[in-house]
N, C-alpha and C. Protein backbone atom coordinates (compact mmCIF):
# COMPACT_ATOMS: atom_id res chain seq x y z
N UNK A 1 98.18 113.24 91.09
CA UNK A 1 99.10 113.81 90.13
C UNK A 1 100.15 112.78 89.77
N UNK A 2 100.11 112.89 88.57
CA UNK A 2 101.57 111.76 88.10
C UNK A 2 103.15 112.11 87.86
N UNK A 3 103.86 111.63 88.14
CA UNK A 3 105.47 112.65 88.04
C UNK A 3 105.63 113.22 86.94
N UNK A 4 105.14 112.79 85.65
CA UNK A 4 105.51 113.85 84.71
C UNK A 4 104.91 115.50 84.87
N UNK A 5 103.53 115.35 85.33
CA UNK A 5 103.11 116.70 85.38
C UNK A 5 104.02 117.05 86.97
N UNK A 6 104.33 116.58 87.65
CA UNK A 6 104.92 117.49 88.63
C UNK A 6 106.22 117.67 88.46
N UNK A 7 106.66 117.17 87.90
CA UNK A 7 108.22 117.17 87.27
C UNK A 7 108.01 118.38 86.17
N UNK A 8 106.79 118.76 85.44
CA UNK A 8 106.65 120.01 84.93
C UNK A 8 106.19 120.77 85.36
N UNK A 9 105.92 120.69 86.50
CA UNK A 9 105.20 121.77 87.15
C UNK A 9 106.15 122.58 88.29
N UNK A 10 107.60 121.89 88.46
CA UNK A 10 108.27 122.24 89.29
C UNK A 10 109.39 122.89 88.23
N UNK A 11 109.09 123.26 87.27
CA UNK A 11 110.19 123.33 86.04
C UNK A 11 111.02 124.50 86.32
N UNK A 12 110.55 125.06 86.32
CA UNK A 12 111.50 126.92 87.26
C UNK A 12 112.09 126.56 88.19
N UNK A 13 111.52 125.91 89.52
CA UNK A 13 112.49 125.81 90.47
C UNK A 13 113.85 125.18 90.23
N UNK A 14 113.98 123.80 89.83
CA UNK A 14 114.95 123.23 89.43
C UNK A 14 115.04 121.89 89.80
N UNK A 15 116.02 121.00 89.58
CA UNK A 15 115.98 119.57 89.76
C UNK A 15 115.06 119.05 91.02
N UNK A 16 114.17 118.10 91.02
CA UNK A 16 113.51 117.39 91.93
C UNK A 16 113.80 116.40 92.37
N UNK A 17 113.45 115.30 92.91
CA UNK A 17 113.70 113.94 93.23
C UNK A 17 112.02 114.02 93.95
N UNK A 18 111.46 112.72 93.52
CA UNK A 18 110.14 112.29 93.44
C UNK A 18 110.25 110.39 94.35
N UNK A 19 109.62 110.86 95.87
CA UNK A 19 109.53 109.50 96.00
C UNK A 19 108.41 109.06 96.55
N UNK A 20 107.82 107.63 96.19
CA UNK A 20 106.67 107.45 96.76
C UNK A 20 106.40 107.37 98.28
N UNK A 21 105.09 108.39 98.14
CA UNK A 21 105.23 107.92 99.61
C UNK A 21 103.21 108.67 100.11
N UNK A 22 102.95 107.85 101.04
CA UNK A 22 101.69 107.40 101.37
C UNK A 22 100.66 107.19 100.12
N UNK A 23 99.62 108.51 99.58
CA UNK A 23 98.90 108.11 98.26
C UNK A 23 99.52 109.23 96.98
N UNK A 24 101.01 109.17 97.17
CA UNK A 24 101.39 109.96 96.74
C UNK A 24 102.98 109.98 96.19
N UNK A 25 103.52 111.06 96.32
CA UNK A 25 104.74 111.47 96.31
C UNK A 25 105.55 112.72 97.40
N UNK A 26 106.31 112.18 98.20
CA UNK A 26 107.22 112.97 98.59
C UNK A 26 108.16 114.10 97.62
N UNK A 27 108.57 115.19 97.64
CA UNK A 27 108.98 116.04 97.04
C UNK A 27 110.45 116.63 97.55
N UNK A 28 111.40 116.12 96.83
CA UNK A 28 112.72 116.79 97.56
C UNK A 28 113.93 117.15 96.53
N UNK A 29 114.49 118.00 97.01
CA UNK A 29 115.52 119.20 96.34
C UNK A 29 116.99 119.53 97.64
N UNK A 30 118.09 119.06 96.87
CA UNK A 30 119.01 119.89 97.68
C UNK A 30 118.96 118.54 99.31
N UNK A 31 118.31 117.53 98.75
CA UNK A 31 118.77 116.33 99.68
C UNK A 31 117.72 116.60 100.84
N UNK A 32 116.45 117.23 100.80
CA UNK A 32 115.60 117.93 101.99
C UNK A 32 114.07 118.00 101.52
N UNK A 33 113.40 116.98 101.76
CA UNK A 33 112.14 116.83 101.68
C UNK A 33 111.52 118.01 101.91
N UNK A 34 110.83 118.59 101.17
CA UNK A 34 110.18 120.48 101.36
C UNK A 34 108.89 120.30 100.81
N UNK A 35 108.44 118.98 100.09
CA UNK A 35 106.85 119.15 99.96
C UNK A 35 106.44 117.55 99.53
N UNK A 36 104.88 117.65 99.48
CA UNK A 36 103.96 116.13 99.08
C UNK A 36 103.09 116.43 98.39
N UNK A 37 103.05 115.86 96.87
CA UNK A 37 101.61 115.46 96.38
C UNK A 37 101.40 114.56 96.44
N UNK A 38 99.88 115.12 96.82
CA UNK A 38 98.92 113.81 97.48
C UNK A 38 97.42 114.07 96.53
N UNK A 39 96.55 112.97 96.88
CA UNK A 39 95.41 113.33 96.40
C UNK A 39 94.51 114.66 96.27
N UNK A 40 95.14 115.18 98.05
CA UNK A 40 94.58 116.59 98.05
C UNK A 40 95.17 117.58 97.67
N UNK A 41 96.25 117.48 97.11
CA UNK A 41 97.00 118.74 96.35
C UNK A 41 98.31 118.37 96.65
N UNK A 42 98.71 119.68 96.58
CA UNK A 42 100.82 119.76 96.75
C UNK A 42 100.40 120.21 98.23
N UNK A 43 101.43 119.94 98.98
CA UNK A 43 101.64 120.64 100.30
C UNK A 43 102.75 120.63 100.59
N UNK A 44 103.26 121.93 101.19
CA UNK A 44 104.70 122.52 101.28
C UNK A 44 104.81 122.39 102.90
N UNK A 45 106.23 122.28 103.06
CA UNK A 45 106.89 122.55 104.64
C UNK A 45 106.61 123.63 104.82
N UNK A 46 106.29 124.29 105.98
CA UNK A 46 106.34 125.69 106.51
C UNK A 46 106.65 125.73 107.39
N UNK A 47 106.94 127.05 108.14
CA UNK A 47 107.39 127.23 109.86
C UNK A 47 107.31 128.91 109.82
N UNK A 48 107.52 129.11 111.14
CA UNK A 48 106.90 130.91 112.09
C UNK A 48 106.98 131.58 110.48
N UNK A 49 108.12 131.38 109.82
CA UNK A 49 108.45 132.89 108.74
C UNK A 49 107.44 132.54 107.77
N UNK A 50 107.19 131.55 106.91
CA UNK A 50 106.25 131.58 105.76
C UNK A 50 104.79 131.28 106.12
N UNK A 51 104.50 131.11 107.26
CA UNK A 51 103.01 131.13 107.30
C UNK A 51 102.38 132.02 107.42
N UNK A 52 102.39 132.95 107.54
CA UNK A 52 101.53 134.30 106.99
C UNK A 52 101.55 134.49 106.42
N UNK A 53 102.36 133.97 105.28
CA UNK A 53 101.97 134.31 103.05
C UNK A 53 101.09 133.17 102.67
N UNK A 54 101.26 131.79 103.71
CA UNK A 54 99.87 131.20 103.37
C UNK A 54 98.45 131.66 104.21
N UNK A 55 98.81 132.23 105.33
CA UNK A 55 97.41 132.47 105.82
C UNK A 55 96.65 133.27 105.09
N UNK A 56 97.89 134.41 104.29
CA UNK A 56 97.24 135.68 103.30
C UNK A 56 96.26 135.16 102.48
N UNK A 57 96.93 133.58 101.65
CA UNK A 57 96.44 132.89 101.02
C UNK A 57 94.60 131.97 100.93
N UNK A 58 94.92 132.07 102.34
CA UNK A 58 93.72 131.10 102.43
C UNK A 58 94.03 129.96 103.05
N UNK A 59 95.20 129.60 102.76
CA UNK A 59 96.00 128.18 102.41
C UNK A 59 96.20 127.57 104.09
N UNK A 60 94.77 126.37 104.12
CA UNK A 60 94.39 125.73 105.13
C UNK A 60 95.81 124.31 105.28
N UNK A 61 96.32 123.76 107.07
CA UNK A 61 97.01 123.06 107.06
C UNK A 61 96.41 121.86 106.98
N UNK A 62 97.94 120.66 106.59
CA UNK A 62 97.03 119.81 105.73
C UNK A 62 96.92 119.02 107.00
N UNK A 63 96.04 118.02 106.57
CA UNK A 63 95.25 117.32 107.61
C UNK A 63 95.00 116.07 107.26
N UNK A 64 94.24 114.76 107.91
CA UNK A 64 94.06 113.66 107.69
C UNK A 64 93.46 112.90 108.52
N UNK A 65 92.89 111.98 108.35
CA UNK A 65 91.92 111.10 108.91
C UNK A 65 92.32 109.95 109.78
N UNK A 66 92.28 109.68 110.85
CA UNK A 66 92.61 108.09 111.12
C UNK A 66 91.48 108.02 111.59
N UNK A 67 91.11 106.43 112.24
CA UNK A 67 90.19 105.78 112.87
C UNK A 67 88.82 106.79 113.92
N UNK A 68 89.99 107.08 114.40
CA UNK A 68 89.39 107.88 115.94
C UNK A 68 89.26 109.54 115.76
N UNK A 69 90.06 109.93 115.26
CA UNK A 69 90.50 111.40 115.08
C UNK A 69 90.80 112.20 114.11
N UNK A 70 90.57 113.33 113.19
CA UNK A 70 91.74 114.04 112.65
C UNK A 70 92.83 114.31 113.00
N UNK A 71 93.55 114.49 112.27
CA UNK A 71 94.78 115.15 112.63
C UNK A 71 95.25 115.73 111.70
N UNK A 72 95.65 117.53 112.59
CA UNK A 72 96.51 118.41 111.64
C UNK A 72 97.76 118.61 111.84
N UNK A 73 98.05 118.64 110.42
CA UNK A 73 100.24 118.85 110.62
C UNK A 73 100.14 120.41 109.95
N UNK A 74 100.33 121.26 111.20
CA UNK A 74 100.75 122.18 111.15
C UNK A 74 101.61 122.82 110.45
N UNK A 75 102.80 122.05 110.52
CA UNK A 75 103.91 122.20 109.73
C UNK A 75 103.95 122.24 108.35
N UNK A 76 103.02 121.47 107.62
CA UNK A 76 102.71 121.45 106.14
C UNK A 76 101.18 122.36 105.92
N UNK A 77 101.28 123.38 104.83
CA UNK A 77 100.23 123.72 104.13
C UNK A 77 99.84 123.44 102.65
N UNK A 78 98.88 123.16 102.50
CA UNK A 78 98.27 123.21 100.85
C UNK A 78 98.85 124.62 100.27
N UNK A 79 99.16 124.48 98.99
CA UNK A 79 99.64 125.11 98.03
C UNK A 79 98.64 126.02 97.60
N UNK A 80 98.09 126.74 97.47
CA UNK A 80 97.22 127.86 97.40
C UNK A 80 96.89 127.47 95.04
N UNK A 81 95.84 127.22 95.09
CA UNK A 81 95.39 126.80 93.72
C UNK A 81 95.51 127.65 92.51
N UNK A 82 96.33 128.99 92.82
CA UNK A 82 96.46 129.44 91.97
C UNK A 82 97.77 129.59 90.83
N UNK A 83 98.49 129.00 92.13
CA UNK A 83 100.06 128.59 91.58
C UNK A 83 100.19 127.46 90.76
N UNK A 84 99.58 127.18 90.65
CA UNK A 84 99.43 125.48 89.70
C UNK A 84 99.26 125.96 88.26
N UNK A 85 99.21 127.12 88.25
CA UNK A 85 99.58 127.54 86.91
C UNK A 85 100.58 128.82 86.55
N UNK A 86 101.03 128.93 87.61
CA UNK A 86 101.90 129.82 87.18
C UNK A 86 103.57 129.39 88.32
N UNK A 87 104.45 128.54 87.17
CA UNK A 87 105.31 127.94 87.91
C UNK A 87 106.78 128.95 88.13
N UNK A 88 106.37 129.76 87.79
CA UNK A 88 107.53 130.88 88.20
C UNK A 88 107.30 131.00 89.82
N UNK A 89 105.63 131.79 89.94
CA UNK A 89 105.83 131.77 91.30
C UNK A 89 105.51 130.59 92.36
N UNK A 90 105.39 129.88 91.14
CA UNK A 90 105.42 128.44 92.26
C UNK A 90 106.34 128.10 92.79
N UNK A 91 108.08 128.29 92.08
CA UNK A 91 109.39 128.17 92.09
C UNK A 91 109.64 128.95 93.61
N UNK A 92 109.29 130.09 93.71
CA UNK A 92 109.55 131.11 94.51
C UNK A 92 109.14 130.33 96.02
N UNK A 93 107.85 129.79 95.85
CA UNK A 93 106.92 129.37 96.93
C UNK A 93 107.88 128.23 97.51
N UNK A 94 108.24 127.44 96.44
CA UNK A 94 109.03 126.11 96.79
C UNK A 94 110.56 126.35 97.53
N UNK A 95 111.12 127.21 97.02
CA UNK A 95 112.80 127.63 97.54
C UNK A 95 112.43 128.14 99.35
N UNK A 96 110.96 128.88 99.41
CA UNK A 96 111.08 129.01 100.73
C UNK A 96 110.65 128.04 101.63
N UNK A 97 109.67 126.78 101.02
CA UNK A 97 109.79 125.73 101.62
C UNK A 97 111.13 124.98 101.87
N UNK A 98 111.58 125.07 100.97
CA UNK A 98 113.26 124.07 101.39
C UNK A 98 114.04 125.24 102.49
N UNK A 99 113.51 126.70 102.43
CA UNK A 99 114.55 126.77 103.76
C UNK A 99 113.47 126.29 105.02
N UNK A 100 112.46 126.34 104.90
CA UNK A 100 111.38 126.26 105.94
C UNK A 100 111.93 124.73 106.04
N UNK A 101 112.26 123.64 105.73
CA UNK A 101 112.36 122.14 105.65
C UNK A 101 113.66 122.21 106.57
N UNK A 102 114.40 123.00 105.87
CA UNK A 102 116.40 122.93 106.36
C UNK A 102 116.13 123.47 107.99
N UNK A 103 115.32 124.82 107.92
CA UNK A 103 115.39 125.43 109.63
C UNK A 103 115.01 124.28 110.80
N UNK A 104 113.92 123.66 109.91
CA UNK A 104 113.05 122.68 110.55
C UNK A 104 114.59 121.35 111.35
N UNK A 105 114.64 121.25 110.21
CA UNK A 105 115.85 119.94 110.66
C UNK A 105 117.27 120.82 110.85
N UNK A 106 117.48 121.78 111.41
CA UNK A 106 118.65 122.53 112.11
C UNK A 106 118.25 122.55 113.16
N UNK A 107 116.73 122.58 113.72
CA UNK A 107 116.43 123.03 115.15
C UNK A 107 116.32 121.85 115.57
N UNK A 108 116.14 120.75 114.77
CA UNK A 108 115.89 119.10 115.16
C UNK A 108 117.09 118.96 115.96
N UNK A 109 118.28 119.17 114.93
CA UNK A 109 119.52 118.32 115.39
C UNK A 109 119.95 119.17 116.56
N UNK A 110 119.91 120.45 116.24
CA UNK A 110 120.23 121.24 117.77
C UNK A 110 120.17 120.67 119.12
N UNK A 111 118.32 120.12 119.12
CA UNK A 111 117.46 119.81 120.30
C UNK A 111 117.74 118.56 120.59
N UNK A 112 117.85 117.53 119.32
CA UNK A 112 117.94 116.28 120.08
C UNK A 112 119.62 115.68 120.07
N UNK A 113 119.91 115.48 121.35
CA UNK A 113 121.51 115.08 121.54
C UNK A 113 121.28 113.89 121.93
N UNK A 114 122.10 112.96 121.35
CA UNK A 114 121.88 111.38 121.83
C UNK A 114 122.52 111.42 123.40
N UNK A 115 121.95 110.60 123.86
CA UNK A 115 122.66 110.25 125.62
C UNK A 115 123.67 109.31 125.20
N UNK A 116 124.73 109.60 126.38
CA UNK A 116 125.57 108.95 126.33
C UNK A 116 125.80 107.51 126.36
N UNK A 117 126.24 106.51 125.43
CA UNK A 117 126.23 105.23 125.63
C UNK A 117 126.31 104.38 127.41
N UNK A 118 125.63 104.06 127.67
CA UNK A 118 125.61 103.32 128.69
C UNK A 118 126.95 102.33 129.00
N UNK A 119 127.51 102.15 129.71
CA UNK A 119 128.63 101.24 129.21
C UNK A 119 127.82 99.86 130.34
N UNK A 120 128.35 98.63 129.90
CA UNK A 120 127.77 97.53 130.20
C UNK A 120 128.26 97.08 131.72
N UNK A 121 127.71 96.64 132.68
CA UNK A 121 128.12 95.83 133.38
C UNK A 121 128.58 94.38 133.59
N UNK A 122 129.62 94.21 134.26
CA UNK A 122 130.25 93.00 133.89
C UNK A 122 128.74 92.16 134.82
N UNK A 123 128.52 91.06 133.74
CA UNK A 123 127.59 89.96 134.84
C UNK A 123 128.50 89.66 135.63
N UNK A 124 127.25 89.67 136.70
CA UNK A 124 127.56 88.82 138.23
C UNK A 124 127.73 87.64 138.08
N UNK A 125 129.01 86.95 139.13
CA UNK A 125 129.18 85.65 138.96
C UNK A 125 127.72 84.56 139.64
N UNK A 126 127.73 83.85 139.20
CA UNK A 126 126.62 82.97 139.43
C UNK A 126 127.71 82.32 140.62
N UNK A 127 126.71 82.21 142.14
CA UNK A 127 127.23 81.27 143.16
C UNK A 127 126.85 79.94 142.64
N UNK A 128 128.41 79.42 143.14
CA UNK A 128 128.69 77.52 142.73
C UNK A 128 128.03 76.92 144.11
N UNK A 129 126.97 76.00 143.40
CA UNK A 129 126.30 75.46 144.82
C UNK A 129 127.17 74.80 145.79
N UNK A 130 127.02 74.67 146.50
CA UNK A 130 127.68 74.06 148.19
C UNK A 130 127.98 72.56 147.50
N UNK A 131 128.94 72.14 148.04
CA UNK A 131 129.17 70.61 147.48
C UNK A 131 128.43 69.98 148.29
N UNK A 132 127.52 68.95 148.53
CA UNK A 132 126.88 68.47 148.80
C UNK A 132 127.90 67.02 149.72
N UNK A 133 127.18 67.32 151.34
CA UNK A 133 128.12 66.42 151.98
C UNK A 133 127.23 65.11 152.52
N UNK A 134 127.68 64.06 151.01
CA UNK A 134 126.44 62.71 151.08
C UNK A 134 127.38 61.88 152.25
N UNK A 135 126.24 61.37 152.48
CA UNK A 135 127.36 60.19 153.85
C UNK A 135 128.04 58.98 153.04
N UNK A 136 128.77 58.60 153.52
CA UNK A 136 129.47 57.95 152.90
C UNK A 136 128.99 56.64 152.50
N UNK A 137 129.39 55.74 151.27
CA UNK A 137 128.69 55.18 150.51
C UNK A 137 128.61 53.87 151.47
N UNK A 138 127.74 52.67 151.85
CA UNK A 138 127.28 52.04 152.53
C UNK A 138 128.27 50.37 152.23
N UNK A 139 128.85 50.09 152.78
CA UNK A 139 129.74 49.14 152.70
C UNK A 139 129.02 47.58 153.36
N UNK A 140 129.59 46.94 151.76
CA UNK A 140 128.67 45.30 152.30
C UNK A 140 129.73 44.65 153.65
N UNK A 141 128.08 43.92 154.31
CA UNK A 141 129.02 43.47 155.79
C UNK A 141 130.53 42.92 155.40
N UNK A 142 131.30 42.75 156.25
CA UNK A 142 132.29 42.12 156.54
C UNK A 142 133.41 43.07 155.25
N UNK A 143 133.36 43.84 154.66
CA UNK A 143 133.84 44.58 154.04
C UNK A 143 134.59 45.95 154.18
N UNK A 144 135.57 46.27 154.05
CA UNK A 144 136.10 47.49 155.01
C UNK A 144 135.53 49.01 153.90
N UNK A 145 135.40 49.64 154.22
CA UNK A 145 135.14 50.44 152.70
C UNK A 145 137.24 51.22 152.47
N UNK A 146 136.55 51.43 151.02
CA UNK A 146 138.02 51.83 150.65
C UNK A 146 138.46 53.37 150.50
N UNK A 147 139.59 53.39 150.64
CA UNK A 147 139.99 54.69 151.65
C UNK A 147 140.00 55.61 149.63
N UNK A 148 140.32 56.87 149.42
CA UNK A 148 140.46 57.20 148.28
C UNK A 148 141.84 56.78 147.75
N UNK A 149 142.91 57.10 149.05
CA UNK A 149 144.20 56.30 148.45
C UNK A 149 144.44 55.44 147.64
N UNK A 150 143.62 54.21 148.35
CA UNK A 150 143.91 52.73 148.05
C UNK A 150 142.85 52.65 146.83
N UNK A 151 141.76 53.72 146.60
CA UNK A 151 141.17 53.32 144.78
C UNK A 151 141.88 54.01 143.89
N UNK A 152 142.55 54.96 144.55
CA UNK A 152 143.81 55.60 143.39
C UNK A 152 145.02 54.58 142.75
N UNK A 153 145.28 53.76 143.97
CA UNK A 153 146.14 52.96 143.37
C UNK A 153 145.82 52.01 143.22
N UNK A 154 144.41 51.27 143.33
CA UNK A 154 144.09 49.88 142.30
C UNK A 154 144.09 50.53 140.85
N UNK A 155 143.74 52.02 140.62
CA UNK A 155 143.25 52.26 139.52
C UNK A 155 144.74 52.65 138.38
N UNK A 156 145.67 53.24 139.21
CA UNK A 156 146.96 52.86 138.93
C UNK A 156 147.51 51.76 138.28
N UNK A 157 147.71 50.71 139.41
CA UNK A 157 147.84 49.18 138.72
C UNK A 157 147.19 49.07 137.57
N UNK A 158 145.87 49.38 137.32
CA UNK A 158 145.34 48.42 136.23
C UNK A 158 145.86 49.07 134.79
């Protein structure tokens, strides 16, 4: 489907916002993603209250393919094919997806509470190796070795 026809096809309900997304378009109203056309149709958010007006329907959840597995998202159903022409009660169908979308992300934020920031530990000091006790430096015969005093103060003088 291309945005002009779904941009007319959502015409009763009221303003949309259309964004791309997988082979398709994401569908959102009121700042709350509530449905997707995709290749396989429109599919709406649902939860406990509106899925028994799609089961009445027929209206199988949508599903998808990877590598290894299907997989069904429960949470979204196909749009039942008869509403695609009649956008009054398509309007109707859609307003209860956006509360089905909003409950969805009220029970989100409820459930998930961030943990509390960790606060950092100060690093451990790194131990300063042992000074190393070399023997003392080897003095040519007949030579006295020199005390640290006496190289402090040649080094003085100069």
């Amino acid at each position: 489907m291309d945005r002009d026809h779904l941009i007319d096809l959502f015409s009763e309900f009221g303003p949309i916002s259309l964004r791309k997304m997988f082979s398709g378009f994401g569908i959102t109203a009121d700042g709350v993603n509530f449905a997707m056309a995709l290749r396989a149709g429109i599919i709406f958010r649902v939860d406990e209250l509106t899925i028994p007006r799609y089961d009445a329907e027929g209206a199988k959840p949508f599903q998808y393919d990877t590598r290894n597995k299907t997989v069904v998202v429960n949470s979204y159903r196909h749009l039942p094919e008869r509403l695609y022409d009649d956008p009054e009660e398509l309007a109707e169908w859609a307003r209860e997806a956006v509360g089905a979308a909003k409950r969805a992300a009220a029970r989100k934020s409820g459930v998930r509470k961030r943990a509390p920031k960790k606060v950092a530990k100060p690093a451990a000091k790194k131990a300063k190796p042992p000074k190393s006790k070399r023997a003392p430096a080897k003095v040519a015969k007949g030579r006295k070795a020199a005390s640290k005093r006496s190289s402090a103060k040649k080094r003085q003088a100069t």
